[in-house]
PDB file of N, CA and C in Angstrom:
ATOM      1  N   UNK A   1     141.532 -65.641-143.712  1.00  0.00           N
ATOM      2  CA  UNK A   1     140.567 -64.619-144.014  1.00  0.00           C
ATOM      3  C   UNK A   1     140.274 -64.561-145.502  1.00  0.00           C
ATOM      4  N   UNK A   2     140.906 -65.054-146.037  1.00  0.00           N
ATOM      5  CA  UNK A   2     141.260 -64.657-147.660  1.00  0.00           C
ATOM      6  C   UNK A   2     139.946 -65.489-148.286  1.00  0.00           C
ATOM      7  N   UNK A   3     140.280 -66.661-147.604  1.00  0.00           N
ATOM      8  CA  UNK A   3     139.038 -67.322-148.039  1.00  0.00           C
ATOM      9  C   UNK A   3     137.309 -67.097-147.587  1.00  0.00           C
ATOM     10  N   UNK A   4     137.341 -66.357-146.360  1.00  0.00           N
ATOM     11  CA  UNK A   4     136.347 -66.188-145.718  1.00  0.00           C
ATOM     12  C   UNK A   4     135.944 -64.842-146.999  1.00  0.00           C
ATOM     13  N   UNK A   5     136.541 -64.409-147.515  1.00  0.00           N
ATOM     14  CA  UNK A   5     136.184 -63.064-148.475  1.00  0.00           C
ATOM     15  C   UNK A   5     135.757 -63.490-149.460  1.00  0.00           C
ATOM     16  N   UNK A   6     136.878 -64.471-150.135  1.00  0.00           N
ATOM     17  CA  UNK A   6     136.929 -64.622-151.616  1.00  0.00           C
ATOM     18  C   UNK A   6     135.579 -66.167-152.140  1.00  0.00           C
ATOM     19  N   UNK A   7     135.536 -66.743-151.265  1.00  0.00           N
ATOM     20  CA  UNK A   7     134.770 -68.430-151.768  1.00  0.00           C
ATOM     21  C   UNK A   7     133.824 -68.088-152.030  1.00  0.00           C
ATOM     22  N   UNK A   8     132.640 -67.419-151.651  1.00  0.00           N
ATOM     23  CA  UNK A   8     131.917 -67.179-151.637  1.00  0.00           C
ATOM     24  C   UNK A   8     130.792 -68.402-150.635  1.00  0.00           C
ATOM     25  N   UNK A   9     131.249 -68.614-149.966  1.00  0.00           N
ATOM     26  CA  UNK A   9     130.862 -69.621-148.391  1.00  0.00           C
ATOM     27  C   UNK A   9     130.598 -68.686-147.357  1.00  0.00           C
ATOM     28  N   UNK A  10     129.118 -68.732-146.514  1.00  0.00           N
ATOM     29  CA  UNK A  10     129.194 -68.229-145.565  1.00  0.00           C
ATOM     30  C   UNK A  10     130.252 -68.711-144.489  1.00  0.00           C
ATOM     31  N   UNK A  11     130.179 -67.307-143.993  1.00  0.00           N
ATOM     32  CA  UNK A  11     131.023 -66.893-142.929  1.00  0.00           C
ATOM     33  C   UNK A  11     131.533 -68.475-141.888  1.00  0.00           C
ATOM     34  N   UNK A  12     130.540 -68.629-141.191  1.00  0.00           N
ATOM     35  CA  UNK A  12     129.838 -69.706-140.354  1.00  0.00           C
ATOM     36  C   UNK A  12     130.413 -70.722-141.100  1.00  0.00           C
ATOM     37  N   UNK A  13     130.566 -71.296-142.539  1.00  0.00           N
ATOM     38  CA  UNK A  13     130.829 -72.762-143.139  1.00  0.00           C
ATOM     39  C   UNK A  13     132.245 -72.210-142.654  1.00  0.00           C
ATOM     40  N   UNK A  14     132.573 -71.189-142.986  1.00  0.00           N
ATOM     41  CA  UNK A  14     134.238 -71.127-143.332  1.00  0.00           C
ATOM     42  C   UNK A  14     134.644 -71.641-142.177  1.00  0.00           C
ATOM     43  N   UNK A  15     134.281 -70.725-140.881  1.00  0.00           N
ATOM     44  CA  UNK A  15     135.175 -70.636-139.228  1.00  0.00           C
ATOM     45  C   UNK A  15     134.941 -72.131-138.853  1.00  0.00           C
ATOM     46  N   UNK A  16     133.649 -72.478-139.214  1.00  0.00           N
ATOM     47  CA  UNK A  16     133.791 -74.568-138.886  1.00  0.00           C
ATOM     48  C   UNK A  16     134.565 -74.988-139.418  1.00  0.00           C
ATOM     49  N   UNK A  17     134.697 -74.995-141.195  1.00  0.00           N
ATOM     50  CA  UNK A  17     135.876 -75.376-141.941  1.00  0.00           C
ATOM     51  C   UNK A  17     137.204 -75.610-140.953  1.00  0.00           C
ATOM     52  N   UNK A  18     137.775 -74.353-140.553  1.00  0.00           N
ATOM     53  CA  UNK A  18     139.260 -74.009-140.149  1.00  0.00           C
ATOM     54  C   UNK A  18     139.146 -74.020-138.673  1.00  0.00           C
ATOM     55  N   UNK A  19     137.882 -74.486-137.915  1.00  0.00           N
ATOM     56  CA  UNK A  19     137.956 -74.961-136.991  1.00  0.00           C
ATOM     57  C   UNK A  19     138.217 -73.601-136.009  1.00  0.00           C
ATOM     58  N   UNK A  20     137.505 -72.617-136.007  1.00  0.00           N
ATOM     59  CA  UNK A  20     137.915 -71.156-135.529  1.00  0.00           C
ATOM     60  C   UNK A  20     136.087 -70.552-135.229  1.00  0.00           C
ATOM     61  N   UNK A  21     136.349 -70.391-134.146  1.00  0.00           N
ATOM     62  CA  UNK A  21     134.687 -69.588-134.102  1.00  0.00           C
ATOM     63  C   UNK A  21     134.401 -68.274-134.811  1.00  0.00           C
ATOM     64  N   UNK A  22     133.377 -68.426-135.219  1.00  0.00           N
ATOM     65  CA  UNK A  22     132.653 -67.528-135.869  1.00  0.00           C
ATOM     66  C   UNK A  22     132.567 -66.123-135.618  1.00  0.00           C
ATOM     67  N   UNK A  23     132.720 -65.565-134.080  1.00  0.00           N
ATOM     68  CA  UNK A  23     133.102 -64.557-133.807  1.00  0.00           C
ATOM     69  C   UNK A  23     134.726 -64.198-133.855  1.00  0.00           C
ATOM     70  N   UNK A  24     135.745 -64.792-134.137  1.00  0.00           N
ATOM     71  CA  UNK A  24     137.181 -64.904-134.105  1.00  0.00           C
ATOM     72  C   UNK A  24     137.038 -64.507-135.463  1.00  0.00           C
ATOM     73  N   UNK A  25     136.699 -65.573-136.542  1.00  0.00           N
ATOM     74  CA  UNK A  25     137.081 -65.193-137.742  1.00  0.00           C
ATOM     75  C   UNK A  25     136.593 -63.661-138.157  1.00  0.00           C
ATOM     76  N   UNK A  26     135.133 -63.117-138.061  1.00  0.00           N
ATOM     77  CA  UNK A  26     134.608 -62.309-138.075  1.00  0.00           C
ATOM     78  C   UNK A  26     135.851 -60.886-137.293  1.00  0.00           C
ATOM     79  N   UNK A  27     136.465 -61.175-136.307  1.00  0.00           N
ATOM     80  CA  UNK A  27     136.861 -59.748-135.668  1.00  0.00           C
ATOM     81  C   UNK A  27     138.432 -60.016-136.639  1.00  0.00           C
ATOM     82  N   UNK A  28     138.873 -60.967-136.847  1.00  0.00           N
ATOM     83  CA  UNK A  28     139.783 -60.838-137.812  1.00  0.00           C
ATOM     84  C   UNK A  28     139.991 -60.331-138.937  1.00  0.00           C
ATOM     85  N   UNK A  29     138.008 -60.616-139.803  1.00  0.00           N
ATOM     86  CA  UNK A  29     138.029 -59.772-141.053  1.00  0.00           C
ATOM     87  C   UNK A  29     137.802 -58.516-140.435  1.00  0.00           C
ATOM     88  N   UNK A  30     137.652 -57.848-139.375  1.00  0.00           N
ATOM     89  CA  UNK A  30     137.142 -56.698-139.165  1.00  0.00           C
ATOM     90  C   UNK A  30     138.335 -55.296-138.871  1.00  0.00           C
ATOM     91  N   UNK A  31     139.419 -56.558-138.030  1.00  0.00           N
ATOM     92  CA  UNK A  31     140.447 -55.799-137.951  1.00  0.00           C
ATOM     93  C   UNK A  31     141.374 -55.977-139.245  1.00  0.00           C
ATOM     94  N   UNK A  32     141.271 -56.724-140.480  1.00  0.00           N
ATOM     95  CA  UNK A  32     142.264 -56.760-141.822  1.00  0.00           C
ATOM     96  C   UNK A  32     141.519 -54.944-142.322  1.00  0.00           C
ATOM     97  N   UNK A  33     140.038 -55.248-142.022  1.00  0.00           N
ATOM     98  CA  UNK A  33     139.714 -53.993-142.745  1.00  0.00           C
ATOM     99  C   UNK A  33     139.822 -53.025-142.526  1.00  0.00           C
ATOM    100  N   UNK A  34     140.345 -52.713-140.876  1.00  0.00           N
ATOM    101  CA  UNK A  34     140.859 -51.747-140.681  1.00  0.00           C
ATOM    102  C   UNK A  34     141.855 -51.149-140.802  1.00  0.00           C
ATOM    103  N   UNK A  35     143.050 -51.985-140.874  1.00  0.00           N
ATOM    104  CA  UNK A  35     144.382 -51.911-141.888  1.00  0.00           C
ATOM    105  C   UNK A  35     144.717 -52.764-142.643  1.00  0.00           C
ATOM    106  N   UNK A  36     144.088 -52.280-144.188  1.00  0.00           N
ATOM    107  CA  UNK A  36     144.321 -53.275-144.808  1.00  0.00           C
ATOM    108  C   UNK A  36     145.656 -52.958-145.711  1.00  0.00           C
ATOM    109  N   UNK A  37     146.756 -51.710-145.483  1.00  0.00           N
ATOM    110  CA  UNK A  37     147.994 -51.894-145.651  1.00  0.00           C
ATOM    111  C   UNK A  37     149.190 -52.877-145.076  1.00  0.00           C
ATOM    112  N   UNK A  38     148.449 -53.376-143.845  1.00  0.00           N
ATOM    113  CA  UNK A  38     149.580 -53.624-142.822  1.00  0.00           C
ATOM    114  C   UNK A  38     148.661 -55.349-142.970  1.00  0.00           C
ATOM    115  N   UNK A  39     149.571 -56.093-143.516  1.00  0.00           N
ATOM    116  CA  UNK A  39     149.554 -57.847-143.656  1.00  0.00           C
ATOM    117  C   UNK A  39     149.153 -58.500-142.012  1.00  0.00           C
ATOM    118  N   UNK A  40     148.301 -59.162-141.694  1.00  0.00           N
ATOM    119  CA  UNK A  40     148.406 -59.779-140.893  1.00  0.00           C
ATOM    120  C   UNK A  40     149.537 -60.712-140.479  1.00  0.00           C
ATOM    121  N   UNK A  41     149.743 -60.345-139.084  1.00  0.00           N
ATOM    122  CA  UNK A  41     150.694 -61.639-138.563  1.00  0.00           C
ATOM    123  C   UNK A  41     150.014 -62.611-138.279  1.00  0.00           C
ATOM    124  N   UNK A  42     148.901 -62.983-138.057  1.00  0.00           N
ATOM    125  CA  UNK A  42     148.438 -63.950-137.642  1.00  0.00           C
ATOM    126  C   UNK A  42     148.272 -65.246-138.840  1.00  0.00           C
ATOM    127  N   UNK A  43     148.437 -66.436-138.415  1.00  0.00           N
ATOM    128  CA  UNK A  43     148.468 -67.201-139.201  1.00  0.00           C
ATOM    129  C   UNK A  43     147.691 -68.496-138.543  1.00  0.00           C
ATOM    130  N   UNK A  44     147.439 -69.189-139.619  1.00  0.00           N
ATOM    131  CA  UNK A  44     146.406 -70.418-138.781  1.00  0.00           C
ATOM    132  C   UNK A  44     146.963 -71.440-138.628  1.00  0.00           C
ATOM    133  N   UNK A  45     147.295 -72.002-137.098  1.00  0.00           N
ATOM    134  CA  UNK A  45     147.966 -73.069-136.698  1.00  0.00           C
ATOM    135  C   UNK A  45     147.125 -74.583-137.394  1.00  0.00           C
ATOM    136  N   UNK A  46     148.554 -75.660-137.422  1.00  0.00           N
ATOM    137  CA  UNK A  46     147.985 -76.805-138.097  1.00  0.00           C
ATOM    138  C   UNK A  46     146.771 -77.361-137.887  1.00  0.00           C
ATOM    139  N   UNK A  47     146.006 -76.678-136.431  1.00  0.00           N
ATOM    140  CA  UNK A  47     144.887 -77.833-135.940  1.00  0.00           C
ATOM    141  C   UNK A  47     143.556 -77.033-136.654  1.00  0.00           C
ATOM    142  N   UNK A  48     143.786 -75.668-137.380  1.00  0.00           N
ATOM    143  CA  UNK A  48     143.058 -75.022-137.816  1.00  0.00           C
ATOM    144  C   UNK A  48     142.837 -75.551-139.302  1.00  0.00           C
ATOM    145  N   UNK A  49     143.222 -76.403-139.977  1.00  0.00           N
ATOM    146  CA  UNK A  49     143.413 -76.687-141.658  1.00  0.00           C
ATOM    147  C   UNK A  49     142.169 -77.708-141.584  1.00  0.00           C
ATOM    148  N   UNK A  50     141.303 -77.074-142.884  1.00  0.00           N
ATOM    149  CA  UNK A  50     139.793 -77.415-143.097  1.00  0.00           C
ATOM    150  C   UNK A  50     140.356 -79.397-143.353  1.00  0.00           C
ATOM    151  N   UNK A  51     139.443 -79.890-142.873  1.00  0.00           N
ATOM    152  CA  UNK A  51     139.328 -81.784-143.116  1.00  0.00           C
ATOM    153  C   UNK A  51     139.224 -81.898-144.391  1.00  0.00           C
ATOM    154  N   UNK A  52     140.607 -83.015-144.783  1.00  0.00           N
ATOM    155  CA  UNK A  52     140.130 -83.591-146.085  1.00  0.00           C
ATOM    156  C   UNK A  52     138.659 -83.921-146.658  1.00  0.00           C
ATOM    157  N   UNK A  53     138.249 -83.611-147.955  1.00  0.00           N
ATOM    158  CA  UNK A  53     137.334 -83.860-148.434  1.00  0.00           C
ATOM    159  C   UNK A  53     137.139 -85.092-148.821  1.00  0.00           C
TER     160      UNK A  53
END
């Protein structure tokens, strides 16, 4: 998510990036923002890591 905030890359490049649909990544930033005291557990499995450049 961190990156979906911070790169400044739409939404859409990012969730292709990490291999995660666009509605997934999206309800993920939606639920960080709803508690954004409490760290996500979720973490992105290996098949999710953006392709070498």
């Amino acid at each position: 998510m961190r990156v979906a905030l911070t790169s400044g890359l739409p939404r859409k490049q990012v969730a292709a990036d990490f291999g995660v649909g666009f509605s997934t990544l999206s309800r993920w930033i939606q639920q960080d923002r709803r508690n954004p005291e409490k760290p996500s557990a979720r973490r992105c499995p290996a098949s999710c890591r953006p392709a070498a450049a």
